[in-house]
C-alpha atoms as a PDB file:
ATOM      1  CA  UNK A   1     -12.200  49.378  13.440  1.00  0.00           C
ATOM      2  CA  UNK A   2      -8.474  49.527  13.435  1.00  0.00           C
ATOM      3  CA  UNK A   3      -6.689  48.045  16.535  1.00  0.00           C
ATOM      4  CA  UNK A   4      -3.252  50.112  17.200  1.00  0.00           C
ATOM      5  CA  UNK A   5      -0.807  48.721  20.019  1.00  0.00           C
ATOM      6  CA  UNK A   6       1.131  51.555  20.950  1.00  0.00           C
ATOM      7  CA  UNK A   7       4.174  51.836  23.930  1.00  0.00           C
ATOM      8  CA  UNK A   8       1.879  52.598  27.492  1.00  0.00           C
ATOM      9  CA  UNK A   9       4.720  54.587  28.505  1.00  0.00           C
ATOM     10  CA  UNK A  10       8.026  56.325  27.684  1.00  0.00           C
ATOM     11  CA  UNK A  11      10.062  58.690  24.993  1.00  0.00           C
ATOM     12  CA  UNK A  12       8.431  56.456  22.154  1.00  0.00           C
ATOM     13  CA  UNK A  13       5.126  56.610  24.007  1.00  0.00           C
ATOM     14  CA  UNK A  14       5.183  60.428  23.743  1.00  0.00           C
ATOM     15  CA  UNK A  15       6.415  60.738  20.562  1.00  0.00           C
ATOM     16  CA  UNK A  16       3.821  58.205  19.010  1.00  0.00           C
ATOM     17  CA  UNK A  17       1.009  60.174  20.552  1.00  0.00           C
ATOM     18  CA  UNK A  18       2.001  63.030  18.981  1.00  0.00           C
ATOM     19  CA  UNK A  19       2.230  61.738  16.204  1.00  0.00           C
ATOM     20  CA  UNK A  20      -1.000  60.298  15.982  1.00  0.00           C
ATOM     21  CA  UNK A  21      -2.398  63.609  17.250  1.00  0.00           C
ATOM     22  CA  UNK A  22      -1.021  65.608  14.250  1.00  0.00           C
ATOM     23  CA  UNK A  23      -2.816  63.110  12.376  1.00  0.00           C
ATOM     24  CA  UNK A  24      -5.451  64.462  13.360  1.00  0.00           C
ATOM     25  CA  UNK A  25      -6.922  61.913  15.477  1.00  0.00           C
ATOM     26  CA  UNK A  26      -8.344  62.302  19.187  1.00  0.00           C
ATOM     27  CA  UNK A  27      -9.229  59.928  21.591  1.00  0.00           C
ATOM     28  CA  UNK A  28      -9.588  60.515  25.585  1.00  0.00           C
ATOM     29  CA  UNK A  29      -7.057  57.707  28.032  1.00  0.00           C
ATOM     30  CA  UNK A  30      -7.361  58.473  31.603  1.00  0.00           C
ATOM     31  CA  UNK A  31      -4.782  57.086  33.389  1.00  0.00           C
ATOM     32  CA  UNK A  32      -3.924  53.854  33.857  1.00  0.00           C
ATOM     33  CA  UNK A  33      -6.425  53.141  31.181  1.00  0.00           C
ATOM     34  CA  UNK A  34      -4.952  50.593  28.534  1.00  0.00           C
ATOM     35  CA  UNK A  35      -7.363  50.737  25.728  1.00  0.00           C
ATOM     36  CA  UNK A  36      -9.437  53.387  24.245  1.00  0.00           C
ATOM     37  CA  UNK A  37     -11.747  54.521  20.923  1.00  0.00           C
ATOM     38  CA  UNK A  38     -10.481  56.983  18.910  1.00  0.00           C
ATOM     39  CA  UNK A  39     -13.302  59.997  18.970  1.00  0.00           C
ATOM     40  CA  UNK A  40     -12.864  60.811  14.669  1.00  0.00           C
ATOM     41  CA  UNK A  41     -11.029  58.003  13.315  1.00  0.00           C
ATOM     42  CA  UNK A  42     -12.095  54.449  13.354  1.00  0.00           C
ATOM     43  CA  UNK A  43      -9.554  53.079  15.239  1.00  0.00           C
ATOM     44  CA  UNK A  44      -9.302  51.167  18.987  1.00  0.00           C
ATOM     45  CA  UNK A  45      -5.615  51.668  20.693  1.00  0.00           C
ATOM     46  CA  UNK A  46      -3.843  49.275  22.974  1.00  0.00           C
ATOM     47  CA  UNK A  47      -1.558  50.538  25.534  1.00  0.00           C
ATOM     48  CA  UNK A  48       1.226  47.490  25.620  1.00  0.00           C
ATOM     49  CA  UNK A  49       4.733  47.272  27.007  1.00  0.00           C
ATOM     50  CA  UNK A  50       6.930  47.330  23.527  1.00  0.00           C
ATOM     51  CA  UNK A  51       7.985  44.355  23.950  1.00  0.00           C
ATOM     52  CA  UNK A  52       5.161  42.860  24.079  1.00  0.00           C
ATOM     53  CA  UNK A  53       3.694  44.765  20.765  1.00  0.00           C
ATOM     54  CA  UNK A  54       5.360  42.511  18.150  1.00  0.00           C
ATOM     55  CA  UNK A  55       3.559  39.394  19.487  1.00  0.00           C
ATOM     56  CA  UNK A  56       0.285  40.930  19.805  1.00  0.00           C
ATOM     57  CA  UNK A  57       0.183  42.390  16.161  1.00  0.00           C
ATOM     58  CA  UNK A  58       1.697  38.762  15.038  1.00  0.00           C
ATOM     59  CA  UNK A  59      -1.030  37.639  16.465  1.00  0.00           C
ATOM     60  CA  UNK A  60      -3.487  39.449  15.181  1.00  0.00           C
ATOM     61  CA  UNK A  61      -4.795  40.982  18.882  1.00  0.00           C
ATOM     62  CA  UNK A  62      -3.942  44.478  17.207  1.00  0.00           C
ATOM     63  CA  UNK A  63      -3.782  44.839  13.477  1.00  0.00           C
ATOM     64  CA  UNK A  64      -0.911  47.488  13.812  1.00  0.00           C
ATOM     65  CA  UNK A  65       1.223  48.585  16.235  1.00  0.00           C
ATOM     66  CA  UNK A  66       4.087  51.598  16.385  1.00  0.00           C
ATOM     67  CA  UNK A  67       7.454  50.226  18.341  1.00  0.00           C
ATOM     68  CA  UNK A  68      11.273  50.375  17.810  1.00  0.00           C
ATOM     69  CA  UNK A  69      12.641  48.593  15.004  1.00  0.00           C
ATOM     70  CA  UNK A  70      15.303  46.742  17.440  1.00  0.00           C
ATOM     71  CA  UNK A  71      12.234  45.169  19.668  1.00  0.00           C
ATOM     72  CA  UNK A  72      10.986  44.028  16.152  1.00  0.00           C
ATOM     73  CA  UNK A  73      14.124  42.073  14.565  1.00  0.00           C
ATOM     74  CA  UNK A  74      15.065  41.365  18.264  1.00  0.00           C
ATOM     75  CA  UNK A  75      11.658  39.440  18.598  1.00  0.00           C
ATOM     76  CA  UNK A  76      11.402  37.832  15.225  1.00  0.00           C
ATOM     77  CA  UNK A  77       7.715  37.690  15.128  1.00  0.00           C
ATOM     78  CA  UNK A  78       5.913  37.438  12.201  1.00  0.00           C
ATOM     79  CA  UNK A  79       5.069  40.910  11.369  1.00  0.00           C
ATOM     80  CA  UNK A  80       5.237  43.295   8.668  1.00  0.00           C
ATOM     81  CA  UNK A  81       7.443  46.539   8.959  1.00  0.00           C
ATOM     82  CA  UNK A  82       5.081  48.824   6.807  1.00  0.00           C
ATOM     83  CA  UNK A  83       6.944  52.336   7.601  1.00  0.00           C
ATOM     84  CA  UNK A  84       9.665  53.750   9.290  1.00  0.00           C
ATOM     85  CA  UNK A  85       8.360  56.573  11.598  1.00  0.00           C
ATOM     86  CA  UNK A  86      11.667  58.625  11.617  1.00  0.00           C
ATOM     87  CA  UNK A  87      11.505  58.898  15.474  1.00  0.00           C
ATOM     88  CA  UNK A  88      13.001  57.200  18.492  1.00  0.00           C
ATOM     89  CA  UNK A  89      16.469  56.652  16.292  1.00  0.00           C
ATOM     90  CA  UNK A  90      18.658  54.901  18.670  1.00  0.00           C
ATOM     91  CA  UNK A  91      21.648  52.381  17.706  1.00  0.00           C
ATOM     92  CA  UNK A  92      22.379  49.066  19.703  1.00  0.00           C
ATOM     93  CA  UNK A  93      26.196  49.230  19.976  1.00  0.00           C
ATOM     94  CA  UNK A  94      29.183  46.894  22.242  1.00  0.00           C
ATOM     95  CA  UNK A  95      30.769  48.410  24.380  1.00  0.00           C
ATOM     96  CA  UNK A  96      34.299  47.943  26.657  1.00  0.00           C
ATOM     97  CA  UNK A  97      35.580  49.578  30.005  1.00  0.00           C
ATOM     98  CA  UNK A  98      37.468  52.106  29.247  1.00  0.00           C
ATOM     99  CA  UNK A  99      40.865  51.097  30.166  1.00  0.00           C
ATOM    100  CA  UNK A 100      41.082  48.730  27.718  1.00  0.00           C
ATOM    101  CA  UNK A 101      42.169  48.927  24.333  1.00  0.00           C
ATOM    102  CA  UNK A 102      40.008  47.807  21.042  1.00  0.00           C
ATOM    103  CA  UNK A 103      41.996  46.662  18.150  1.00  0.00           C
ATOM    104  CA  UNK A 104      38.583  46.078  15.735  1.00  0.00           C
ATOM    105  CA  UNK A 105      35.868  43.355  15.956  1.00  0.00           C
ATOM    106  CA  UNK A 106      38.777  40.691  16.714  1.00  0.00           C
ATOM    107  CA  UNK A 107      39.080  41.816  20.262  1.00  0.00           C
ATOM    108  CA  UNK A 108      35.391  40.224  20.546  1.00  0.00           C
ATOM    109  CA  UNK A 109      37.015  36.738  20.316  1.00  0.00           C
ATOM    110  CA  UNK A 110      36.350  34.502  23.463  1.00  0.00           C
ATOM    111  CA  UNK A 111      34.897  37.621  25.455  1.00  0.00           C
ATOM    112  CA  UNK A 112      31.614  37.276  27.399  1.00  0.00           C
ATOM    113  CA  UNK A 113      29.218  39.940  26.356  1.00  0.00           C
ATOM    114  CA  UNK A 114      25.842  40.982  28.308  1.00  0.00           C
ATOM    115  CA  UNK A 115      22.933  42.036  26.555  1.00  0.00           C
ATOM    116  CA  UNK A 116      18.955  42.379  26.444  1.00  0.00           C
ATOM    117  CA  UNK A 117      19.525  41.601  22.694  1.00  0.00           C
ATOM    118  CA  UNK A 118      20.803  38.394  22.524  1.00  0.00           C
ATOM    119  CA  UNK A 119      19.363  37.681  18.745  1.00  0.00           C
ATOM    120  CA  UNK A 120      20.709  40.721  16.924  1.00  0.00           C
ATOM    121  CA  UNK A 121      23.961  40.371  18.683  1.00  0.00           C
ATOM    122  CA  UNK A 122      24.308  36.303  17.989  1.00  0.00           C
ATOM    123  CA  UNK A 123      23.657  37.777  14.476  1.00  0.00           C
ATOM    124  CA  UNK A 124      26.404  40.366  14.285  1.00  0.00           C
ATOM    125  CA  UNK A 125      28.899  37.624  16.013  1.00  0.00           C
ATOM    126  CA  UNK A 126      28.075  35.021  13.745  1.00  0.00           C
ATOM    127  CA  UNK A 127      28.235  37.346  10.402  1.00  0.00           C
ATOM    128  CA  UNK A 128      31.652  38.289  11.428  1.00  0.00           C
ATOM    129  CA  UNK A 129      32.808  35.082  12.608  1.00  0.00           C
ATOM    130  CA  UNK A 130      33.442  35.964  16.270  1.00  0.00           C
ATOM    131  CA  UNK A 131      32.876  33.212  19.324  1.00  0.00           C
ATOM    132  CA  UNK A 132      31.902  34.807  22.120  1.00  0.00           C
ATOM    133  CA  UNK A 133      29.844  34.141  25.051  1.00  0.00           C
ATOM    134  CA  UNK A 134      26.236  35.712  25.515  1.00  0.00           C
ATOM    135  CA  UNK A 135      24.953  36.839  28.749  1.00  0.00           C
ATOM    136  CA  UNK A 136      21.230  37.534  28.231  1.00  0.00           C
ATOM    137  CA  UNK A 137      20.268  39.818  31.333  1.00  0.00           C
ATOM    138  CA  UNK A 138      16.827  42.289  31.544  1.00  0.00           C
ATOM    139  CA  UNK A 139      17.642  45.909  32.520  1.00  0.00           C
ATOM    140  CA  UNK A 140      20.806  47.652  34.490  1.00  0.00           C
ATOM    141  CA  UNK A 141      23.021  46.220  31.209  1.00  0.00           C
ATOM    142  CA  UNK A 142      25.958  48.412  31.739  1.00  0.00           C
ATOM    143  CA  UNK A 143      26.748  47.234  35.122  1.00  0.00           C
ATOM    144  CA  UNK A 144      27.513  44.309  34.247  1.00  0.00           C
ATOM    145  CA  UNK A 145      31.308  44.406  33.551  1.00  0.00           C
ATOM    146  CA  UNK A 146      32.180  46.619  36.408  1.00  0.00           C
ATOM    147  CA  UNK A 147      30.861  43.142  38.526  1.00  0.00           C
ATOM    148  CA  UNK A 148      32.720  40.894  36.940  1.00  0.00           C
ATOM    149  CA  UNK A 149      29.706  39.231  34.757  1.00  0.00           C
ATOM    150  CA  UNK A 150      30.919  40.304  31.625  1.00  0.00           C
ATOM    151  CA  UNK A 151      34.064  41.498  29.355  1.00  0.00           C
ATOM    152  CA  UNK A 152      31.724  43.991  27.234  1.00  0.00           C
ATOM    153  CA  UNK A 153      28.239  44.904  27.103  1.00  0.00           C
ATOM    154  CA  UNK A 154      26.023  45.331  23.787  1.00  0.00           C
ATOM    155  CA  UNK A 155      22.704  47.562  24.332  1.00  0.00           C
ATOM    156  CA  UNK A 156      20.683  50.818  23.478  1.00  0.00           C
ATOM    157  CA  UNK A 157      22.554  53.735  23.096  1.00  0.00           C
ATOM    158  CA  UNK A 158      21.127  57.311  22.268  1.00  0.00           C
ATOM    159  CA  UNK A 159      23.705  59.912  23.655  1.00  0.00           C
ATOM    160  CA  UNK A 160      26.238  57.402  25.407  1.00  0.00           C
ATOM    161  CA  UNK A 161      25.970  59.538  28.836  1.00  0.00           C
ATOM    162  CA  UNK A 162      25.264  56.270  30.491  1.00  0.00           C
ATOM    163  CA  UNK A 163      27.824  54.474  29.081  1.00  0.00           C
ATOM    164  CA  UNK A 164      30.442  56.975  30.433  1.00  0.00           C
ATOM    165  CA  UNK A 165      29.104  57.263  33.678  1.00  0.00           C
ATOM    166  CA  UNK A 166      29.685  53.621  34.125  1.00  0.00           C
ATOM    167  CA  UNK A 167      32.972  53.683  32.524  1.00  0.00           C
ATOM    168  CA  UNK A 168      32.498  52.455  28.968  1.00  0.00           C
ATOM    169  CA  UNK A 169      32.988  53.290  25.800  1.00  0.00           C
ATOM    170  CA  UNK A 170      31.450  52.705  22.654  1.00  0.00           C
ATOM    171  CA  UNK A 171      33.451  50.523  19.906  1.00  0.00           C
ATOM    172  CA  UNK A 172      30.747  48.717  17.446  1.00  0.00           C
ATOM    173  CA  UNK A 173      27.323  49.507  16.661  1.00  0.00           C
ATOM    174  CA  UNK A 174      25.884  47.102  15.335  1.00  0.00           C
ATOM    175  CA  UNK A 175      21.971  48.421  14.574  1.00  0.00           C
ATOM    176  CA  UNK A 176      20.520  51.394  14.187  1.00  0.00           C
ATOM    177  CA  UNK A 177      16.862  51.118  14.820  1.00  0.00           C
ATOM    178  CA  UNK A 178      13.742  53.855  14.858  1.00  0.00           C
ATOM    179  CA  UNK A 179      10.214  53.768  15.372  1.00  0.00           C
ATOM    180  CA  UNK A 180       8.510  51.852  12.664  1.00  0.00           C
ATOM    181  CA  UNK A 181       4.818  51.137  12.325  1.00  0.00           C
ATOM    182  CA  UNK A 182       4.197  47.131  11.760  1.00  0.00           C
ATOM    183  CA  UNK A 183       1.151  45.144  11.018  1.00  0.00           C
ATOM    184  CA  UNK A 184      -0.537  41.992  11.084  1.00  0.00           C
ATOM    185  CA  UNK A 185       0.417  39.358   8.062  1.00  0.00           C
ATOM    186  CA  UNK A 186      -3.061  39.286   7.534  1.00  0.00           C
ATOM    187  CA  UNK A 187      -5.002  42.214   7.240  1.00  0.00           C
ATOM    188  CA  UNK A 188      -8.826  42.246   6.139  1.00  0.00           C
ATOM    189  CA  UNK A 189      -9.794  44.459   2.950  1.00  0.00           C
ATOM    190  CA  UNK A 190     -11.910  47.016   5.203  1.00  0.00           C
ATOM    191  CA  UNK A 191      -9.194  46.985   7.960  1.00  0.00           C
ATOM    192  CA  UNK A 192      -6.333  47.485   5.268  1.00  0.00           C
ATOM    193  CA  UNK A 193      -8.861  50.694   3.654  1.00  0.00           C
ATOM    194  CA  UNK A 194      -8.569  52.043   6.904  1.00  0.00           C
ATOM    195  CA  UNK A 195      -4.927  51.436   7.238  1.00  0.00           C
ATOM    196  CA  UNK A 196      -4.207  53.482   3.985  1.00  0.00           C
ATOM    197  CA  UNK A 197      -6.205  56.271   5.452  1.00  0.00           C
ATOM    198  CA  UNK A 198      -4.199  56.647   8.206  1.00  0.00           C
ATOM    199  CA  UNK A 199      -0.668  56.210   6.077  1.00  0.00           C
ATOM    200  CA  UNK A 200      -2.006  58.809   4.068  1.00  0.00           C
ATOM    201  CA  UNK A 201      -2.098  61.059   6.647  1.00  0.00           C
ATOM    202  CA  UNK A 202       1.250  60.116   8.185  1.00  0.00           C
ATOM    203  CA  UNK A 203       2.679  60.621   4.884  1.00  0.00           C
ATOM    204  CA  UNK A 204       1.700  64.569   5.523  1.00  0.00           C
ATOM    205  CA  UNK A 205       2.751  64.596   8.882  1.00  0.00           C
ATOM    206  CA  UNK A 206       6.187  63.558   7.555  1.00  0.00           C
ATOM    207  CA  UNK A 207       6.641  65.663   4.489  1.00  0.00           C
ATOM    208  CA  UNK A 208       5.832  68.863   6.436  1.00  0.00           C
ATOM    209  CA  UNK A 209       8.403  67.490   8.875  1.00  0.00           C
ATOM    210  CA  UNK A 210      10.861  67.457   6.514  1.00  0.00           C
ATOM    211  CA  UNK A 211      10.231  70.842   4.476  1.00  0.00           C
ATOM    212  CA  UNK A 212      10.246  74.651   5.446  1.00  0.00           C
ATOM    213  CA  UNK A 213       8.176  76.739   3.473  1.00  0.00           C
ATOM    214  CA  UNK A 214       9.973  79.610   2.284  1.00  0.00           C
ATOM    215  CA  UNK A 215       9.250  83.220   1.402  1.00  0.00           C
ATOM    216  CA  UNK A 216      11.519  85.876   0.014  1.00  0.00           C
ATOM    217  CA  UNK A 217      11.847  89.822  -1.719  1.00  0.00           C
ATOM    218  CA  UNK A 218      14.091  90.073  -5.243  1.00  0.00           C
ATOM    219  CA  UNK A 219      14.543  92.941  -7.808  1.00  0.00           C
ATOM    220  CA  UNK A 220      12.911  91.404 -11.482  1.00  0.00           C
ATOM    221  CA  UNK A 221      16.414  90.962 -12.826  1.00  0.00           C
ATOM    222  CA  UNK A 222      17.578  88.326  -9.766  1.00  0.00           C
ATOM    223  CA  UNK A 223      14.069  86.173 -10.484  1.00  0.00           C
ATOM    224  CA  UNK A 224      15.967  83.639 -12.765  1.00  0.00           C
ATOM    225  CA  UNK A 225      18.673  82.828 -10.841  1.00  0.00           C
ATOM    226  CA  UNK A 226      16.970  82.616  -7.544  1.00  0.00           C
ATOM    227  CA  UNK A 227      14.408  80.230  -9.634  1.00  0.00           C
ATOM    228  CA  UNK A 228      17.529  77.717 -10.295  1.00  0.00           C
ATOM    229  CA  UNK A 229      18.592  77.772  -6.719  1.00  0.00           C
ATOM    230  CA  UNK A 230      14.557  77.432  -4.971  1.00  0.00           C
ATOM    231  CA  UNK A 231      13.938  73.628  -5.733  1.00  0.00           C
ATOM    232  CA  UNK A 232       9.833  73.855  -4.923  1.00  0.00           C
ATOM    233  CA  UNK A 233       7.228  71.001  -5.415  1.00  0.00           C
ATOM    234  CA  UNK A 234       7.052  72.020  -8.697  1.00  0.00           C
ATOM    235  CA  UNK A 235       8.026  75.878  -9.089  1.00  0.00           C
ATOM    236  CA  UNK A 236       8.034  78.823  -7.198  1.00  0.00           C
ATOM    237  CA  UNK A 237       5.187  81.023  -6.876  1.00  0.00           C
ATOM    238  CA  UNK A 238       6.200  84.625  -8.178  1.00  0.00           C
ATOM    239  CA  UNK A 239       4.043  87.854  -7.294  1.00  0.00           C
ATOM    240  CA  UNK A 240       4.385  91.706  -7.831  1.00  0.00           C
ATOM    241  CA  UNK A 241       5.050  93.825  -4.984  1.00  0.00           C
ATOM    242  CA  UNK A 242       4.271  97.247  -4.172  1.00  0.00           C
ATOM    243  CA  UNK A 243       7.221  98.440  -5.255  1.00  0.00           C
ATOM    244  CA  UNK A 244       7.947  98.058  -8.574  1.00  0.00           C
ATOM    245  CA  UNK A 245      10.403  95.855 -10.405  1.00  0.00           C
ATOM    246  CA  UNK A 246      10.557  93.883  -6.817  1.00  0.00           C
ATOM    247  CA  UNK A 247       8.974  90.055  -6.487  1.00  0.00           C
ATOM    248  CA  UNK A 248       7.796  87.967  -3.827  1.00  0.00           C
ATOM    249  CA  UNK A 249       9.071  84.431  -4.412  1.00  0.00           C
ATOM    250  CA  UNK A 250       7.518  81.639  -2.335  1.00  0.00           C
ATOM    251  CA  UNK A 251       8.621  78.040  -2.544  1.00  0.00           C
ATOM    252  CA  UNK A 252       9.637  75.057   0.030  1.00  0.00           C
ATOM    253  CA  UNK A 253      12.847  73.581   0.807  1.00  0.00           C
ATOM    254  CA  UNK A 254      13.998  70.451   2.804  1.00  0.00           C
ATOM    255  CA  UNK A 255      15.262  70.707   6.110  1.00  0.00           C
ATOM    256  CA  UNK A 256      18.784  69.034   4.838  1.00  0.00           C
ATOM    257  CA  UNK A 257      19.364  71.692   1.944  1.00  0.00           C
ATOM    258  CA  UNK A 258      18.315  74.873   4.467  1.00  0.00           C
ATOM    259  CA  UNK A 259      21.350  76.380   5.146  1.00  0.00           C
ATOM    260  CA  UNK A 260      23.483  76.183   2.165  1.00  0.00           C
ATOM    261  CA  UNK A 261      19.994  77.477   0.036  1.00  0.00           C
ATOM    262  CA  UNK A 262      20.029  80.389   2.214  1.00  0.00           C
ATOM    263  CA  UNK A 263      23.533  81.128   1.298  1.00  0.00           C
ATOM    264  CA  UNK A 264      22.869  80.553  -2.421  1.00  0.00           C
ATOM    265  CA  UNK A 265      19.703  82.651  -2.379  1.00  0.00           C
ATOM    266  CA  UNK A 266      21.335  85.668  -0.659  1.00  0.00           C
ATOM    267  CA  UNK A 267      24.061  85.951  -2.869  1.00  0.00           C
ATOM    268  CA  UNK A 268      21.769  85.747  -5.995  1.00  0.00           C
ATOM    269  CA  UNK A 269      20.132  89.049  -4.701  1.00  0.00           C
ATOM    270  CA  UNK A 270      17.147  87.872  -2.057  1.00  0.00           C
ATOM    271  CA  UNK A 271      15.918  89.912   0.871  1.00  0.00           C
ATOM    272  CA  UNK A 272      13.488  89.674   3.314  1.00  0.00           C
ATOM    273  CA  UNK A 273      13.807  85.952   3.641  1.00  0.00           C
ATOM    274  CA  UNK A 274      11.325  83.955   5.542  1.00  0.00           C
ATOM    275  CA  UNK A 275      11.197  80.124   6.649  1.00  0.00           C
ATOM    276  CA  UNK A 276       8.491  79.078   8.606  1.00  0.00           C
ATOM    277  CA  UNK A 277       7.275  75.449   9.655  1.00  0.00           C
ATOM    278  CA  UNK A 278       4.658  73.636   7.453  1.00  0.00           C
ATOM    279  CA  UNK A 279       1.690  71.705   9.167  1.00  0.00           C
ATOM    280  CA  UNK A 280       0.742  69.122   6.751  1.00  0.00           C
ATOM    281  CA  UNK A 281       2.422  68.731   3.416  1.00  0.00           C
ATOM    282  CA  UNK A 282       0.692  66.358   0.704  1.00  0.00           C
ATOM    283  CA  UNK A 283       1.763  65.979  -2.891  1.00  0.00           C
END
């Protein structure tokens, strides 16, 4: 049985849940509960704080564990980062009251900075020769230089609300983390066959993320054109209608291309477009 560590609580919480759900997998945790057994997948899950999800998987408690990137390199346990999840992105950034002005990474020099992330940002300092003064402080972060403890602060940042609420303003970031799924250094053979399993099925989870499958209505003489716009996993799928010399093409597209193919497709002569959401998606 695979052991998974995964955030008790939280946006990363929820968002690992679901994924694991569109995996497929179902498991019952009443509240407050902090382990359970999957119901249809061999697997045991551990309900940890994320910070304390690194160690635990280093240590081989739980084989594998889901938690943000930062917490990981922040930690420096010994862990493997096996995939990036695509969720949770975040970046870890510095920032200065806003009053005052910021010339580049040079206006660092001699400042004291407060942070939960002392590692990554002793790491950006030193890479870019700055000396400044760490203030390693748990929680309530962006307080700290309207109190005098600090000249800057470096932490989490998803929309910046809370940095402008407290008067700041980002000027570096300095990571850019996202969820990533890490395991154990060493991982048995029968563990590791279930481990592939359940990549596998993230795999599909993530490709039908990332594609729209697409169907459309084109007179014959529009087919080959439409054809060189529709990229498909391998080529569309063409079919007689009805009405004759009209085509139904059918084909998926990634979420990054949508719009401009839509264009492209509409001026080659398609009608009747639709895009709808794909469930799974393996190749």
């Amino acid at each position: 049985m695979l052991r998974i560590a995964l955030q008790k609580s939280g946006r990363l919480s929820e968002a690992s849940l679901k994924l694991i759900k569109e995996c497929g997998i179902s498991f019952t945790n009443g509240t407050g509960k902090l382990k359970t057994i999957a119901d249809n997948f061999p697997a045991e899950f551990l309900f940890l704080r994320d910070d304390d999800i690194p160690r635990y998987v280093a240590d081989g408690v739980a084989d594998i564990g889901i938690v943000g990137e930062n917490v990981v390199v922040e930690d420096r346990s010994e862990v493997v980062i096996t995939k990036a999840l695509g969720f949770s992105k975040c970046r870890l950034s510095i920032a200065i009251p806003r009053s005052e002005m910021y010339e580049g990474i040079e206006s660092l020099q001699g400042k004291h900075i407060a942070t939960s992330y002392p590692n990554i940002l002793r790491d950006f300092l030193n890479k870019n020769g700055i000396d400044a003064t760490i203030h390693e402080i748990s929680g309530s972060v962006e307080i700290a230089p309207s109190i005098g403890l600090a000249d800057a602060v470096c932490d989490i940042v998803s929309t910046g609300s809370t940095l402008m609420s407290n008067g700041l303003k980002e000027v570096e970031v300095i990571f850019r983390s996202q969820a990533v799924l890490i395991q154990t250094p060493v991982l048995n053979e029968e563990k590791q066959a279930i481990l592939q399993k359940l990549l596998f099925r993230i795999e599909a989870v993530q490709n039908a993320r990332n594609n729209k499958y697409i169907l459309l209505n084109a007179p014959k003489e529009a087919i080959p054109a439409i054809i060189d716009i529709l990229p498909g996993m391998k080529s569309p799928t063409v079919l007689p209608l009805a009405m004759e010399g009209w085509y139904s093409l059918h084909s998926v597209i990634q979420e990054d291309q949508f719009w401009e193919i839509i264009e492209q497709l509409k001026a080659a002569g398609a009608e009747g477009i639709l895009v709808v959401p794909i469930e799974k998606m393996i190749y």
